[in-house]
N, C-alpha and C. Protein backbone atom coordinates (compact mmCIF):
# COMPACT_ATOMS: atom_id res chain seq x y z
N UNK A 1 6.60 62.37 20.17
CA UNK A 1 5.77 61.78 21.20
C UNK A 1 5.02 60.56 20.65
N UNK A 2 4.31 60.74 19.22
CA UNK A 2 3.39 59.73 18.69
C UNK A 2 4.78 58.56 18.49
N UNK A 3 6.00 58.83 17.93
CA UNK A 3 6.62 57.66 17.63
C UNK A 3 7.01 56.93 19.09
N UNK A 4 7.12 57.81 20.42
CA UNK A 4 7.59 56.75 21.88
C UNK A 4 6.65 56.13 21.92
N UNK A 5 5.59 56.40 21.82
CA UNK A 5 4.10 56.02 21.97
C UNK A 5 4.09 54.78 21.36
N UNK A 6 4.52 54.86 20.06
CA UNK A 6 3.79 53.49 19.29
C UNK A 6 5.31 52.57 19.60
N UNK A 7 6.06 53.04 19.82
CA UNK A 7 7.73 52.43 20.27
C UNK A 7 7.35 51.36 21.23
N UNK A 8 6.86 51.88 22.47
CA UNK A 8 6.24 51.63 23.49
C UNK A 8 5.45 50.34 23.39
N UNK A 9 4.45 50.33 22.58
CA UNK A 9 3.05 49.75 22.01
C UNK A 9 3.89 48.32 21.87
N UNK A 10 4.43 48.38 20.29
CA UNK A 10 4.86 47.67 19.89
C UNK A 10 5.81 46.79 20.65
N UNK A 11 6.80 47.19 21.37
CA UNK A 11 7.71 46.21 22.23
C UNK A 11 6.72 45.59 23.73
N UNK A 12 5.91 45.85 24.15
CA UNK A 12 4.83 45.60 24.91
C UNK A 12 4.21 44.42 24.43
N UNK A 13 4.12 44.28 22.82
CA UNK A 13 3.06 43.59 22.10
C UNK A 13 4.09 42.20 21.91
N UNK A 14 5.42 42.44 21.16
CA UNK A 14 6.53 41.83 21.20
C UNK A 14 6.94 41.01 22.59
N UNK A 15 6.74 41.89 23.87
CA UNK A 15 7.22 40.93 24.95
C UNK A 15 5.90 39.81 25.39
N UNK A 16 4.98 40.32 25.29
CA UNK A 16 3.72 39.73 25.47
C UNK A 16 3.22 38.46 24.80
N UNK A 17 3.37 38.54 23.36
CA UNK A 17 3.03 37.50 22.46
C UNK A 17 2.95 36.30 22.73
N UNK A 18 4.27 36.05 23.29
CA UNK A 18 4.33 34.40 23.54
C UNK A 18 3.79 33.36 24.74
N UNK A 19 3.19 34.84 25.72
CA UNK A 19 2.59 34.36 26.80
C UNK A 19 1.07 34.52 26.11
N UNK A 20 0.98 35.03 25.69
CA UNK A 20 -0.67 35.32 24.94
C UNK A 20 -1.05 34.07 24.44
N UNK A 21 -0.31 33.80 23.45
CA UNK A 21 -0.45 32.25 22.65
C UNK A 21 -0.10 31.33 23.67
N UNK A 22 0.77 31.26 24.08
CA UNK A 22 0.90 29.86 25.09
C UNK A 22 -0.65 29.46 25.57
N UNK A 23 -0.84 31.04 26.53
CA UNK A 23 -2.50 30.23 26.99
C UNK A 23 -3.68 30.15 25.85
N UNK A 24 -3.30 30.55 25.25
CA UNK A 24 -4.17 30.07 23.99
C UNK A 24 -4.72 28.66 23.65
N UNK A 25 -3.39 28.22 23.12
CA UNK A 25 -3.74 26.53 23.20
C UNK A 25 -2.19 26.11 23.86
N UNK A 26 -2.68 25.21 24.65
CA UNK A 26 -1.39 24.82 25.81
C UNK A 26 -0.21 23.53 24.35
N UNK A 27 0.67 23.50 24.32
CA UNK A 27 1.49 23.20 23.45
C UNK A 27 1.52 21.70 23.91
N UNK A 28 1.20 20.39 23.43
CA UNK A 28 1.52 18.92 23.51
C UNK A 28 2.12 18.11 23.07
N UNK A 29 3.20 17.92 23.54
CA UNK A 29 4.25 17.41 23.03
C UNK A 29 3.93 15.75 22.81
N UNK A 30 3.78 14.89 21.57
CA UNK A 30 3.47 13.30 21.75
C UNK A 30 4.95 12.79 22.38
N UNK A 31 4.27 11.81 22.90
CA UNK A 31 5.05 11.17 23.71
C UNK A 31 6.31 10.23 22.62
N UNK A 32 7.39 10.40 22.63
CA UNK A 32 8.24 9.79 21.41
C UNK A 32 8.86 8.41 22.70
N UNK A 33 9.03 7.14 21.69
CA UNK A 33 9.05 5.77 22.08
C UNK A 33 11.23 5.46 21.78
N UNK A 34 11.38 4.45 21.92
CA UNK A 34 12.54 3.92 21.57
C UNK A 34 12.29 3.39 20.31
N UNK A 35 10.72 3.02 19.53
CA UNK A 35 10.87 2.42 18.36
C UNK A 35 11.01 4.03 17.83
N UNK A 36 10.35 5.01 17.74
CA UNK A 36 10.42 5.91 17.10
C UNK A 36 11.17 6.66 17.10
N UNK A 37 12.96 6.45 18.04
CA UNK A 37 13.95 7.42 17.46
C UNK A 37 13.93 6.52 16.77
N UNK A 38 14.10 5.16 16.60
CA UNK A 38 14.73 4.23 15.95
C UNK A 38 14.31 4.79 14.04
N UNK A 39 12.95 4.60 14.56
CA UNK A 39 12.02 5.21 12.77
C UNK A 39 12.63 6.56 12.50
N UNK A 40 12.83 7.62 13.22
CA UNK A 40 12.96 8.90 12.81
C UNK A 40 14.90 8.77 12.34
N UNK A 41 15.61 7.92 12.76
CA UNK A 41 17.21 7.87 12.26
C UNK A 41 16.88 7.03 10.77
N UNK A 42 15.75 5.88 10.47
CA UNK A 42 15.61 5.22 9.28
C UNK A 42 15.07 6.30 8.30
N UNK A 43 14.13 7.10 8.99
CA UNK A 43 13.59 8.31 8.07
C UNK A 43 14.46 9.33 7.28
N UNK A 44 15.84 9.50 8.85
CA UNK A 44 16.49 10.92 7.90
C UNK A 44 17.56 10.41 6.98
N UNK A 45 17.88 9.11 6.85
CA UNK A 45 18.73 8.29 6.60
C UNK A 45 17.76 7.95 4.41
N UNK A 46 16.53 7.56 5.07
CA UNK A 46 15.96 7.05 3.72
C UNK A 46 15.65 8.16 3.03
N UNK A 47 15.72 9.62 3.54
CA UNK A 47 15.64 10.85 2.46
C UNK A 47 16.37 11.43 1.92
N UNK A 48 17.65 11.08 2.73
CA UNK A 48 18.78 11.75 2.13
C UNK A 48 19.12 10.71 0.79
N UNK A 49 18.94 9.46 1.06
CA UNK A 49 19.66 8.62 -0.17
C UNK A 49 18.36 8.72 -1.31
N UNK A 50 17.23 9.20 -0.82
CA UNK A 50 16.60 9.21 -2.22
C UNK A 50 16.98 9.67 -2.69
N UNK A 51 17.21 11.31 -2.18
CA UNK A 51 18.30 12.23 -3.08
C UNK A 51 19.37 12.07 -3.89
N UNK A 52 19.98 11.47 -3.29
CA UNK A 52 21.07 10.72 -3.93
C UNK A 52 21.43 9.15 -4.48
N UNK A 53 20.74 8.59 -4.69
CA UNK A 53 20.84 7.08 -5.22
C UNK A 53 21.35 7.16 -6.66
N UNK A 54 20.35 8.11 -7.65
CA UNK A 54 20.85 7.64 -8.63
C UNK A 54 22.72 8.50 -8.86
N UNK A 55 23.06 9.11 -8.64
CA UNK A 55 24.21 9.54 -8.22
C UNK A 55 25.12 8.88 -8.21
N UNK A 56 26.18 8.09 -9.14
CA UNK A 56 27.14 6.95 -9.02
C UNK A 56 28.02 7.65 -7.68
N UNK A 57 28.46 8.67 -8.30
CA UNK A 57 29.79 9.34 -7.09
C UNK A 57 29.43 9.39 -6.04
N UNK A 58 27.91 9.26 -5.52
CA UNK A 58 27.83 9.51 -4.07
C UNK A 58 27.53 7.62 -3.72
N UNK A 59 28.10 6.94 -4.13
CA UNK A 59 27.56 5.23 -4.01
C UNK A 59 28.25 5.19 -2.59
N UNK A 60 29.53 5.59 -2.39
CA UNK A 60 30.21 5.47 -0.88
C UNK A 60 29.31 6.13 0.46
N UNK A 61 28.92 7.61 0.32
CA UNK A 61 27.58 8.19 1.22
C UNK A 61 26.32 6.84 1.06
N UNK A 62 25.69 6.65 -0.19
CA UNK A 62 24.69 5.76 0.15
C UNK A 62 24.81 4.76 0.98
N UNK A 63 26.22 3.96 0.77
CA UNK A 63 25.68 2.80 1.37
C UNK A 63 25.96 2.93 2.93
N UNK A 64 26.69 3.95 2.90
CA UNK A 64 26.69 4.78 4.73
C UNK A 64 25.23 4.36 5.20
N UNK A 65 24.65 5.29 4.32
CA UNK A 65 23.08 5.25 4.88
C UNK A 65 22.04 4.24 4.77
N UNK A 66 22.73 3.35 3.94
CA UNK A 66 22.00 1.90 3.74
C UNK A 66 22.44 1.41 5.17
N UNK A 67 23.51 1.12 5.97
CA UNK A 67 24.32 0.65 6.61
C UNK A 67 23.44 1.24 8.42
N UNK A 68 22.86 2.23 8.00
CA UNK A 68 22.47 3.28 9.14
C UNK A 68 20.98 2.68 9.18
N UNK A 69 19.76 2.61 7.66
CA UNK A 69 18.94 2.02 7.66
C UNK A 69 19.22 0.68 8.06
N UNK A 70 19.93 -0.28 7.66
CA UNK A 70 19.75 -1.88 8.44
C UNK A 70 19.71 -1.72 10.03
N UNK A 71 21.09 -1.05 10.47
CA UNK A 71 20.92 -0.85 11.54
C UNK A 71 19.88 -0.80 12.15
N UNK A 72 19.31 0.37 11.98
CA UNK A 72 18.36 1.13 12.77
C UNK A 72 17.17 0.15 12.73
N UNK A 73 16.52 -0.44 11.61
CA UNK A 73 15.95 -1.85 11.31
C UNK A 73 15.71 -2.74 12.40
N UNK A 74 17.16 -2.92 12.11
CA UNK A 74 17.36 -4.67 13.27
C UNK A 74 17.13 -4.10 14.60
N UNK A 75 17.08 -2.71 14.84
CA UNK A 75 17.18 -2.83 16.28
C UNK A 75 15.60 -2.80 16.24
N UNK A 76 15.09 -2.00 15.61
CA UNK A 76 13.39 -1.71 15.41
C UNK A 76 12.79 -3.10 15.95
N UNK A 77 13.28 -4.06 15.00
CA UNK A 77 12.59 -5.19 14.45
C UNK A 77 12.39 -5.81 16.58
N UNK A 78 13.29 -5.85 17.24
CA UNK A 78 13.56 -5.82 18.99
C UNK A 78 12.05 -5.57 19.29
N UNK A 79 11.82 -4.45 18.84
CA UNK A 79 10.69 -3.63 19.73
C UNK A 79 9.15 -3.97 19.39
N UNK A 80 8.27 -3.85 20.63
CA UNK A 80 6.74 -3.52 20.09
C UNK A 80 6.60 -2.05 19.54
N UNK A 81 5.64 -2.48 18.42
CA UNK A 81 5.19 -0.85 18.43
C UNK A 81 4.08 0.02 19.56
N UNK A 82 3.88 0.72 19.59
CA UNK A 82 3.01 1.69 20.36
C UNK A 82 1.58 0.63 19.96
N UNK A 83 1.14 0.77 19.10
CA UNK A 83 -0.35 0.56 18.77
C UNK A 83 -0.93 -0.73 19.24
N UNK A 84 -0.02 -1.97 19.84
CA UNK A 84 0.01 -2.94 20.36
C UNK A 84 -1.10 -2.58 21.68
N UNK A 85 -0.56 -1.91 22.17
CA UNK A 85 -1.26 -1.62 23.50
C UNK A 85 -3.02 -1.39 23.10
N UNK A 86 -3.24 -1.13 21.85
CA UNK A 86 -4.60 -1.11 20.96
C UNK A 86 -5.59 -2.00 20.88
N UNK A 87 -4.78 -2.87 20.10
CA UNK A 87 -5.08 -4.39 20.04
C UNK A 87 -5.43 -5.37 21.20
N UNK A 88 -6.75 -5.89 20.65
CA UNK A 88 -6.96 -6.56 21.76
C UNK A 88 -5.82 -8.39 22.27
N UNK A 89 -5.78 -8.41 23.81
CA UNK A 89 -5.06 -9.57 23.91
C UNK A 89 -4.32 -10.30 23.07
N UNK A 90 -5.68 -11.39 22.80
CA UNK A 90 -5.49 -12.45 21.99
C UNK A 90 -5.11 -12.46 20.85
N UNK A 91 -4.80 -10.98 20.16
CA UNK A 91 -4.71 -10.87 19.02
C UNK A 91 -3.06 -9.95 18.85
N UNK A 92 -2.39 -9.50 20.09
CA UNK A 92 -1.17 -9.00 20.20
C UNK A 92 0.04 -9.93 19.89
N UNK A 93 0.10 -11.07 20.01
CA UNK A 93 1.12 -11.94 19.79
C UNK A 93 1.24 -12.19 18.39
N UNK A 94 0.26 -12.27 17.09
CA UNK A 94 0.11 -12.48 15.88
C UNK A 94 0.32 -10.92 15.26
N UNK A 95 -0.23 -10.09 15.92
CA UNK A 95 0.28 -8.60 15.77
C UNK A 95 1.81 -8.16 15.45
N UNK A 96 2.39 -8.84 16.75
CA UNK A 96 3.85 -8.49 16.78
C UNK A 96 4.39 -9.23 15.58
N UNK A 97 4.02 -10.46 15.46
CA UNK A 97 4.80 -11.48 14.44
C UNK A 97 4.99 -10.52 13.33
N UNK A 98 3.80 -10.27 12.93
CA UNK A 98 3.46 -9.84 11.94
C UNK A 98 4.26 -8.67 11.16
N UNK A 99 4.22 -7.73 12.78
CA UNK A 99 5.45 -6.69 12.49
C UNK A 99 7.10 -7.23 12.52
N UNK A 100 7.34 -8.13 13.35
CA UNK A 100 8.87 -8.42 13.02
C UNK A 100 8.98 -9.14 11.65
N UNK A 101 7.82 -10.10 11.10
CA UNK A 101 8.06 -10.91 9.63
C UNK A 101 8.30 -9.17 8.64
N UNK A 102 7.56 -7.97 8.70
CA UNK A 102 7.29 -7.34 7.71
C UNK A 102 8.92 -6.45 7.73
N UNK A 103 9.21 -6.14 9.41
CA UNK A 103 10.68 -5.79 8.85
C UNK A 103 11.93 -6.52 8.50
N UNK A 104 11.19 -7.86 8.38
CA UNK A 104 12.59 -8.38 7.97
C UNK A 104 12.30 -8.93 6.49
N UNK A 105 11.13 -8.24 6.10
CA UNK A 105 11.04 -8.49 4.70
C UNK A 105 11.70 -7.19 4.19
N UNK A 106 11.95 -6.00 4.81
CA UNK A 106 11.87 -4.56 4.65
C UNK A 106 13.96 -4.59 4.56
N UNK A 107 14.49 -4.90 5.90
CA UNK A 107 15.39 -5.46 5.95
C UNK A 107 16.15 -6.13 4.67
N UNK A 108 15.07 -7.53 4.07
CA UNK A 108 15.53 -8.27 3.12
C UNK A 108 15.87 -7.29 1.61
N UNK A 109 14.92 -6.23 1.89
CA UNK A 109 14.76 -5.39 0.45
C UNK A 109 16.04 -4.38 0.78
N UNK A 110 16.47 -3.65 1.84
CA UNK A 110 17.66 -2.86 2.30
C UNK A 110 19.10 -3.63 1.66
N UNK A 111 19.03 -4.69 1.99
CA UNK A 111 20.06 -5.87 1.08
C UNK A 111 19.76 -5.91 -0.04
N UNK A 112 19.04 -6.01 -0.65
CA UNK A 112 19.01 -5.65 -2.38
C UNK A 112 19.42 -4.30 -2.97
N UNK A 113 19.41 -3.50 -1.96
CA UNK A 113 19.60 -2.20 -2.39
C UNK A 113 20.74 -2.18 -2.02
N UNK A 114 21.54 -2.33 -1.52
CA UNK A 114 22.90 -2.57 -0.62
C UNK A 114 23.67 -3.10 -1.87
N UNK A 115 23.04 -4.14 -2.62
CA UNK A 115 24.18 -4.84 -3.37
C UNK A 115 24.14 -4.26 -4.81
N UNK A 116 22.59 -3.84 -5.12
CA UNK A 116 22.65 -3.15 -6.58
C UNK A 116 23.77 -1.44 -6.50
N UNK A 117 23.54 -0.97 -4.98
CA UNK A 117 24.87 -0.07 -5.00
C UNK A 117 26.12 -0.63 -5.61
N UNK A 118 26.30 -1.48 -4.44
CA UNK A 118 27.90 -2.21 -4.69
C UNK A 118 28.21 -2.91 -6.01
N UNK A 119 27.03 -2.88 -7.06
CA UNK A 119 27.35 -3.72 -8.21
C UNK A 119 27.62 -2.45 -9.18
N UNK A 120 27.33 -0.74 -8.65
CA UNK A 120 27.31 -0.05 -9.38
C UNK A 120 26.27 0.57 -10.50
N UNK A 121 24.88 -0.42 -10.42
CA UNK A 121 23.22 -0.86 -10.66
C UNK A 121 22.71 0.51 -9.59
N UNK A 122 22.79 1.85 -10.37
CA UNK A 122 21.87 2.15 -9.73
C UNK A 122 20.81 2.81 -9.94
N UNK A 123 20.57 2.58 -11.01
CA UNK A 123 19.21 2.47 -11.72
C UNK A 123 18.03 1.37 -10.71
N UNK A 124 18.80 0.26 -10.67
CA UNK A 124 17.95 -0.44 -10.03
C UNK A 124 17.97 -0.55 -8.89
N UNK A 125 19.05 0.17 -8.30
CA UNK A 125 18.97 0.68 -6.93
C UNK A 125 17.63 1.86 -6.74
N UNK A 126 17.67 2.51 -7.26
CA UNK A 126 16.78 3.64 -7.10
C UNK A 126 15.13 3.23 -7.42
N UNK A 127 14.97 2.07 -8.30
CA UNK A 127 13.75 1.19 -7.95
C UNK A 127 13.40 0.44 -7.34
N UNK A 128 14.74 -0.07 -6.64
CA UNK A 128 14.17 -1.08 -5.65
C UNK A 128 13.80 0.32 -4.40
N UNK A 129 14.55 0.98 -4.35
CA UNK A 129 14.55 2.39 -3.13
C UNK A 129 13.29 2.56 -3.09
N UNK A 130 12.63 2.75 -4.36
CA UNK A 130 11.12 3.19 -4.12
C UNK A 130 9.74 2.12 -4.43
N UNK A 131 10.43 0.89 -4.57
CA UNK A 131 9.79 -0.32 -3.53
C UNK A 131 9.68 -0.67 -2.29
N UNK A 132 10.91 0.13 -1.35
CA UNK A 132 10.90 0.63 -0.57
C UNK A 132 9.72 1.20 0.51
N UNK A 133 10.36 2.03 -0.39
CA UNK A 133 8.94 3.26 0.21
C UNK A 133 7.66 3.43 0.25
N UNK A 134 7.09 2.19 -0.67
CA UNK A 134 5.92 1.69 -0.52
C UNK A 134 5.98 0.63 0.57
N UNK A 135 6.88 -0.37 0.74
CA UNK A 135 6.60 -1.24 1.81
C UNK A 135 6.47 -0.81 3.09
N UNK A 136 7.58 0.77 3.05
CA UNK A 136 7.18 1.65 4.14
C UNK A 136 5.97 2.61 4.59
N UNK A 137 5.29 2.94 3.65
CA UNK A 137 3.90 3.43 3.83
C UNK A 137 2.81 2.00 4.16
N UNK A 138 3.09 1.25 3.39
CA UNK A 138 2.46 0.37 3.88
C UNK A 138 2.21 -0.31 5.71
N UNK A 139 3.50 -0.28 6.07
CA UNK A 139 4.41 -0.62 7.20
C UNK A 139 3.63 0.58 8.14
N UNK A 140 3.63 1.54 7.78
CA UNK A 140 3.12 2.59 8.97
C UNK A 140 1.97 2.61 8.87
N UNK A 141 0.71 2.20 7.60
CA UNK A 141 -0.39 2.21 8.13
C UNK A 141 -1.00 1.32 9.00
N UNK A 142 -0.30 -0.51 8.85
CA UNK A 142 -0.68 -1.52 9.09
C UNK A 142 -0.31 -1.07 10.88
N UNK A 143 0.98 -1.24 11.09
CA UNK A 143 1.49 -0.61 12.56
C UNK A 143 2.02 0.28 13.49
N UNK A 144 1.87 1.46 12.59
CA UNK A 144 1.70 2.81 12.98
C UNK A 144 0.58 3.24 14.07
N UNK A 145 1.05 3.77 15.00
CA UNK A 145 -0.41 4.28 15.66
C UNK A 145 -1.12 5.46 15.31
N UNK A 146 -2.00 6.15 15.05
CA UNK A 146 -2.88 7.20 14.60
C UNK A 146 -2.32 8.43 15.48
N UNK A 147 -1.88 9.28 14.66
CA UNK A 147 -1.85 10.50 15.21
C UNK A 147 -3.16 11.31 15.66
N UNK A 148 -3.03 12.03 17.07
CA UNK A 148 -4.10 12.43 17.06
C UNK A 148 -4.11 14.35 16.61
N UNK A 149 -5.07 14.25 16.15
CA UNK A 149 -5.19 16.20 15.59
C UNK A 149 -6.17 16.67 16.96
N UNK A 150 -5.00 18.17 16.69
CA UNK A 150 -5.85 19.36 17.53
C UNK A 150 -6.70 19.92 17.15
């Protein structure tokens, strides 16, 4: 009897849960942009080759994903970012510049890395990679918009 009992309990508690939490805190999804699939295909693209850069045998996969980063880049480089809408007026047009000059400096560095692959350099592929990745942290604080916390 005590084990139907707690049988009982437990699958009650199990079907329940997820309506419990839902009203708990209501779930908010941020609103995702066309620049930001664009960033999230450069993202899964620039983690996988960190992994693998210094890696001669995988030089054919990298430059896949070098090839996937320009891409995804040039189309970026098209778009406003979100945080524009931030910025006041007069100051949105020097904003944008600012962001298309920085990815096509970002761009310019994807081509260095592109060719120290193809030269078989990848030692210095894998430093320029994480010159990179500073121009990219950089890049998201300058025109990134602020996430907001719950």
């Amino acid at each position: 009897m005590k084990n139907r009992l707690l049988l009982v309990t437990l699958i009650c508690g199990l079907v329940a849960a997820p309506f419990i939490r839902a009203e708990d805190r209501p779930m908010q999804k941020e609103e995702q942009t066309e620049l930001g699939d664009h960033m999230e295909k450069i993202s899964g693209a620039f983690r996988a080759l960190g992994r693998q850069i210094g890696d001669a045998t995988k030089n054919e996969d990298s430059l896949k994903r070098i090839a996937v980063i320009r891409e995804q880049a040039e189309a970026a480089m098209k778009l406003d970012p979100a945080k524009k809408a931030d910025i006041p007026a007069d100051q949105q047009a020097k904003f944008v510049a600012d962001y298309q000059a920085k990815m096509k400096a970002f761009i310019a560095d994807v081509n260095k890395v592109e060719a120290a692959l193809k030269a078989g350099n990848n030692d210095e592929a894998k430093n320029l990679l994480q010159s990179l990745k500073q121009d990219q942290k950089e890049g998201h604080t300058e025109f990134q918009k602020k996430k907001k916390k719950m």
